[in-house]
N, C-alpha and C. Protein backbone atom coordinates (compact mmCIF):
# COMPACT_ATOMS: atom_id res chain seq x y z
N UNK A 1 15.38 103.80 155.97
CA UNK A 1 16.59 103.25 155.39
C UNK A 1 17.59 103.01 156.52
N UNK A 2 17.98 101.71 156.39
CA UNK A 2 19.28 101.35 157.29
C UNK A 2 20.64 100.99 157.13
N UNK A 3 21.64 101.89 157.48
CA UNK A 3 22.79 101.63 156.89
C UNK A 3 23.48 101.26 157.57
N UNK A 4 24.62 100.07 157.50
CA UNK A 4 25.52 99.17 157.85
C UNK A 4 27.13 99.09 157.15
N UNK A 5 27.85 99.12 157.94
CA UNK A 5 29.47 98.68 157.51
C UNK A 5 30.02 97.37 158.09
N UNK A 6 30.73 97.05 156.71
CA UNK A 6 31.14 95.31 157.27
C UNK A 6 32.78 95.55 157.03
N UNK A 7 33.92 95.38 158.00
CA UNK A 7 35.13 94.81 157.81
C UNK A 7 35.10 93.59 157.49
N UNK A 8 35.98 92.89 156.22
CA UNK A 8 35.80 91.69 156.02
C UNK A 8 37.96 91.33 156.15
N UNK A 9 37.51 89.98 156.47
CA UNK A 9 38.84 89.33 156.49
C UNK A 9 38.91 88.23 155.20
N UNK A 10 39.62 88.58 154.45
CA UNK A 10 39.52 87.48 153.13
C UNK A 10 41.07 86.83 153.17
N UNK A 11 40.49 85.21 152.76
CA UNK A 11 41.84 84.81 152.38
C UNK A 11 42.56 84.96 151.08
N UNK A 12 43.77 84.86 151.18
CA UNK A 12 44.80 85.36 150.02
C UNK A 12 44.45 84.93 149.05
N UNK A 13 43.90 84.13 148.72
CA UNK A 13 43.51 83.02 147.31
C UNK A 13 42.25 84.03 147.04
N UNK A 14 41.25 84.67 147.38
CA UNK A 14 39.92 84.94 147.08
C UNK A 14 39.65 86.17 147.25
N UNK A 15 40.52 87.26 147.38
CA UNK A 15 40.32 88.28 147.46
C UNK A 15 39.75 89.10 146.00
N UNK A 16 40.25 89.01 145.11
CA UNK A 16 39.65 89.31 143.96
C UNK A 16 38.50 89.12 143.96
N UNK A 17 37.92 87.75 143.62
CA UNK A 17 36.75 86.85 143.80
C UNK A 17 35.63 87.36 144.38
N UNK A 18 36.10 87.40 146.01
CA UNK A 18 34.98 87.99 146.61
C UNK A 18 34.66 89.45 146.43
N UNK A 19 35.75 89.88 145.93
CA UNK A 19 35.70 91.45 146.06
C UNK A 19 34.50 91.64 144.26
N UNK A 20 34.95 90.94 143.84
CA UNK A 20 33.95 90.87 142.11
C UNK A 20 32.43 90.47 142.57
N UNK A 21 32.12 89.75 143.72
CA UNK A 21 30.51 88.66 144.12
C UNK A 21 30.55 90.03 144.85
N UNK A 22 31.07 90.86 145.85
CA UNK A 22 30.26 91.81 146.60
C UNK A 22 29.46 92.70 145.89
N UNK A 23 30.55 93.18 145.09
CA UNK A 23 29.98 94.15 144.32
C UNK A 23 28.95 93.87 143.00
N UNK A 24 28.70 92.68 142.86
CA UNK A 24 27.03 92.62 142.20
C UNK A 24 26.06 92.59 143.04
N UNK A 25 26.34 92.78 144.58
CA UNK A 25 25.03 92.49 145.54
C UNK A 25 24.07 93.79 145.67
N UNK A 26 23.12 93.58 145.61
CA UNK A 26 22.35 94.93 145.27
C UNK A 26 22.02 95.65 146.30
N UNK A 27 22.55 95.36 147.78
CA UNK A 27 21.98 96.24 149.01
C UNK A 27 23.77 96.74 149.48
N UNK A 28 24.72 95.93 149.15
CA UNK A 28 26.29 96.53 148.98
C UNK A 28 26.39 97.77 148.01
N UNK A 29 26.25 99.13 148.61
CA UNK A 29 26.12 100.38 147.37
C UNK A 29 27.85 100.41 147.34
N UNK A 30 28.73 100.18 148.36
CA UNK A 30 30.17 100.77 147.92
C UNK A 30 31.08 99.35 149.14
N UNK A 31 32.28 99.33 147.61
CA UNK A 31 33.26 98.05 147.67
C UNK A 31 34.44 98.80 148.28
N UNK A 32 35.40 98.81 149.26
CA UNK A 32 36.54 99.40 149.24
C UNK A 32 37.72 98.61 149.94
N UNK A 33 38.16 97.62 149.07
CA UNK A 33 39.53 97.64 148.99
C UNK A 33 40.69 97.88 150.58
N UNK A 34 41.56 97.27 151.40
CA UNK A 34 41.89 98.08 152.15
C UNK A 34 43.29 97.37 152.67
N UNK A 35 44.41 97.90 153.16
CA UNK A 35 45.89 97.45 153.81
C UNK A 35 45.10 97.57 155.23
N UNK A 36 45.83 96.48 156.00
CA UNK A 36 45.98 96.40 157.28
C UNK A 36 45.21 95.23 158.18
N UNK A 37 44.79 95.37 158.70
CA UNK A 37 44.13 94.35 159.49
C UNK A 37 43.00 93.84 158.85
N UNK A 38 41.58 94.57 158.16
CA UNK A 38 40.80 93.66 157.64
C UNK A 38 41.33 93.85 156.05
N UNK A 39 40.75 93.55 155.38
CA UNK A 39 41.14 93.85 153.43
C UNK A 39 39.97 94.36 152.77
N UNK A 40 38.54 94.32 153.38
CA UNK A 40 37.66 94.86 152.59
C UNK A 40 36.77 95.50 153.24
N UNK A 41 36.39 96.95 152.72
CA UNK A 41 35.33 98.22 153.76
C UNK A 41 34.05 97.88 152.89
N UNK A 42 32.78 97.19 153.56
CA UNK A 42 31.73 97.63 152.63
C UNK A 42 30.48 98.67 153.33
N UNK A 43 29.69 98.96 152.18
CA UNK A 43 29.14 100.27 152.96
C UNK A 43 27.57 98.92 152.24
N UNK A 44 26.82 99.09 153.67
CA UNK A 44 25.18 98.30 152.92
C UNK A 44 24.02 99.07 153.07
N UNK A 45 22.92 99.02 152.38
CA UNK A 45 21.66 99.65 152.64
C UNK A 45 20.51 98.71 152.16
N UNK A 46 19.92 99.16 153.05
CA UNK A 46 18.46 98.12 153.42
C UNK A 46 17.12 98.84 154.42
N UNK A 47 16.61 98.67 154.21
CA UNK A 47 14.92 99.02 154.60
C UNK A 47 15.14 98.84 156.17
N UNK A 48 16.04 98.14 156.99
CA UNK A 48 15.62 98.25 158.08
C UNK A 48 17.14 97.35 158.92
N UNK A 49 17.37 97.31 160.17
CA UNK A 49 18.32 97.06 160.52
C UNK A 49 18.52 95.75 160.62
N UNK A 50 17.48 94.68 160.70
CA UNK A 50 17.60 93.07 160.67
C UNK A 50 17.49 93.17 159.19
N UNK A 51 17.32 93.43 158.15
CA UNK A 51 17.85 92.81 156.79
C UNK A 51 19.25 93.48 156.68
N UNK A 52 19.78 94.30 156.94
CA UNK A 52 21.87 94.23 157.22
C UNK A 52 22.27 92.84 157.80
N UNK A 53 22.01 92.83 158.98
CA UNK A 53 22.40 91.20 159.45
C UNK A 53 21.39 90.09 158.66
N UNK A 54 20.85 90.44 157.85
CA UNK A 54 20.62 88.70 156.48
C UNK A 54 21.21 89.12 155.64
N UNK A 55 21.66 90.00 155.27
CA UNK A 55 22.71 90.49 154.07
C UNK A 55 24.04 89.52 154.12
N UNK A 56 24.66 90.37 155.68
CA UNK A 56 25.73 89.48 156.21
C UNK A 56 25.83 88.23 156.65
N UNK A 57 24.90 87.72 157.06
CA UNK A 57 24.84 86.09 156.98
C UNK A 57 24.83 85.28 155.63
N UNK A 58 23.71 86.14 154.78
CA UNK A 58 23.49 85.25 153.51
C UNK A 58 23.78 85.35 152.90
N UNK A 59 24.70 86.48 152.66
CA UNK A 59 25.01 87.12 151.16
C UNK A 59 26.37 87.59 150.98
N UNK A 60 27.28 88.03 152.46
CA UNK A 60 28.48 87.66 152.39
C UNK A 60 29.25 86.64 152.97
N UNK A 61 28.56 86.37 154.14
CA UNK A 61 29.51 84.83 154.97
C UNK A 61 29.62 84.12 154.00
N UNK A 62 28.70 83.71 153.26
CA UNK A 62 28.55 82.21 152.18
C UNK A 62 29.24 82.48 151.30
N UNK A 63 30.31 83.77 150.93
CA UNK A 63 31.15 83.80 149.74
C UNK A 63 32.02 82.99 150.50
N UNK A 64 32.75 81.83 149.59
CA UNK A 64 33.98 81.55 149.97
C UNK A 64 35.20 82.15 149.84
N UNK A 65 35.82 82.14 150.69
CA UNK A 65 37.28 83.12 150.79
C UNK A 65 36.91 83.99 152.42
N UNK A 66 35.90 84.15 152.53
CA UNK A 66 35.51 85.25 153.46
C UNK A 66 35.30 84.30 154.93
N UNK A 67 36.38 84.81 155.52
CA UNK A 67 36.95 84.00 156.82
C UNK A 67 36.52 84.55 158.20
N UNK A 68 36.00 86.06 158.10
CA UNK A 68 35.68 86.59 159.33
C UNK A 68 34.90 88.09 158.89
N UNK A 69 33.62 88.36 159.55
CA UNK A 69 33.23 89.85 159.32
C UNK A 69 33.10 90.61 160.55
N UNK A 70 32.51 91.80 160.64
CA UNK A 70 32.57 92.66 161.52
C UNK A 70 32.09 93.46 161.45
N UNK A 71 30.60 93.97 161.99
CA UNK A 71 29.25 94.42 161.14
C UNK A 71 29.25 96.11 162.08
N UNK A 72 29.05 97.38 161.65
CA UNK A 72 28.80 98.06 162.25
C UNK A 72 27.27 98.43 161.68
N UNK A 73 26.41 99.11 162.68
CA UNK A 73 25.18 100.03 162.23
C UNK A 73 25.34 101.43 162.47
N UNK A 74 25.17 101.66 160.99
CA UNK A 74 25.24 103.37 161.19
C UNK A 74 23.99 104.00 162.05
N UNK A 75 23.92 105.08 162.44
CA UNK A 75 22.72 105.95 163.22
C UNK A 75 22.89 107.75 162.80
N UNK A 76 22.04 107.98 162.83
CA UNK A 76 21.83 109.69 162.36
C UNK A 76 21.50 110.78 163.49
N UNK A 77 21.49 110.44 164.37
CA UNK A 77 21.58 110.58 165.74
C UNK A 77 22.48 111.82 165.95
N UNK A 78 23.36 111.98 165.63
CA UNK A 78 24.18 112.97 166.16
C UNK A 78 24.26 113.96 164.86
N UNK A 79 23.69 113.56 163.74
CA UNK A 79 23.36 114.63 162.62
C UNK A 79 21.94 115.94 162.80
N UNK A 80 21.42 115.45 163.59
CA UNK A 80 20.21 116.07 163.79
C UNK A 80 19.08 115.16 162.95
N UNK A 81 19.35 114.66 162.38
CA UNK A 81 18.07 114.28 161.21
C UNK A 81 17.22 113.33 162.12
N UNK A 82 15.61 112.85 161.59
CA UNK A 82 15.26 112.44 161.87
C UNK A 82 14.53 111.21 161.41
């Protein structure tokens, strides 16, 4: 399992919108809302670390409203797990 965080930059008109299309996406487990520099925290999960980046290409760039992302990959690395 591979987990990913996206800062999203939405424009003022589509924030609702996109924030309603994320959250039916089925590898987006959590939507969050946010003040300040980006407007939306999402948390993704997927089988492996190149389907996060087709998530984010295909499944959030192409919402309209969504003007800029910013993809992190989580790692377990410093949890001990393996």
């Amino acid at each position: 399992m591979a987990i990913g965080f996206a800062l999203l930059s939405i424009s003022p008109l589509y924030e609702k919108e996109v924030y309603e299309r994320l959250r039916g996406t089925p590898e987006i487990t959590e939507v969050h809302p946010l003040f300040g520099e980006y407007d939306i925290l999402l948390k993704i999960e997927t089988n492996d670390i190149d389907s996060i980046g087709g998530v984010v290409i295909n499944k959030i760039r192409s919402i309209k409203g969504v003007m800029d992302t910013k993809t992190l990959i989580g790692t377990k690395s410093l949890s001990g797990e393996t």
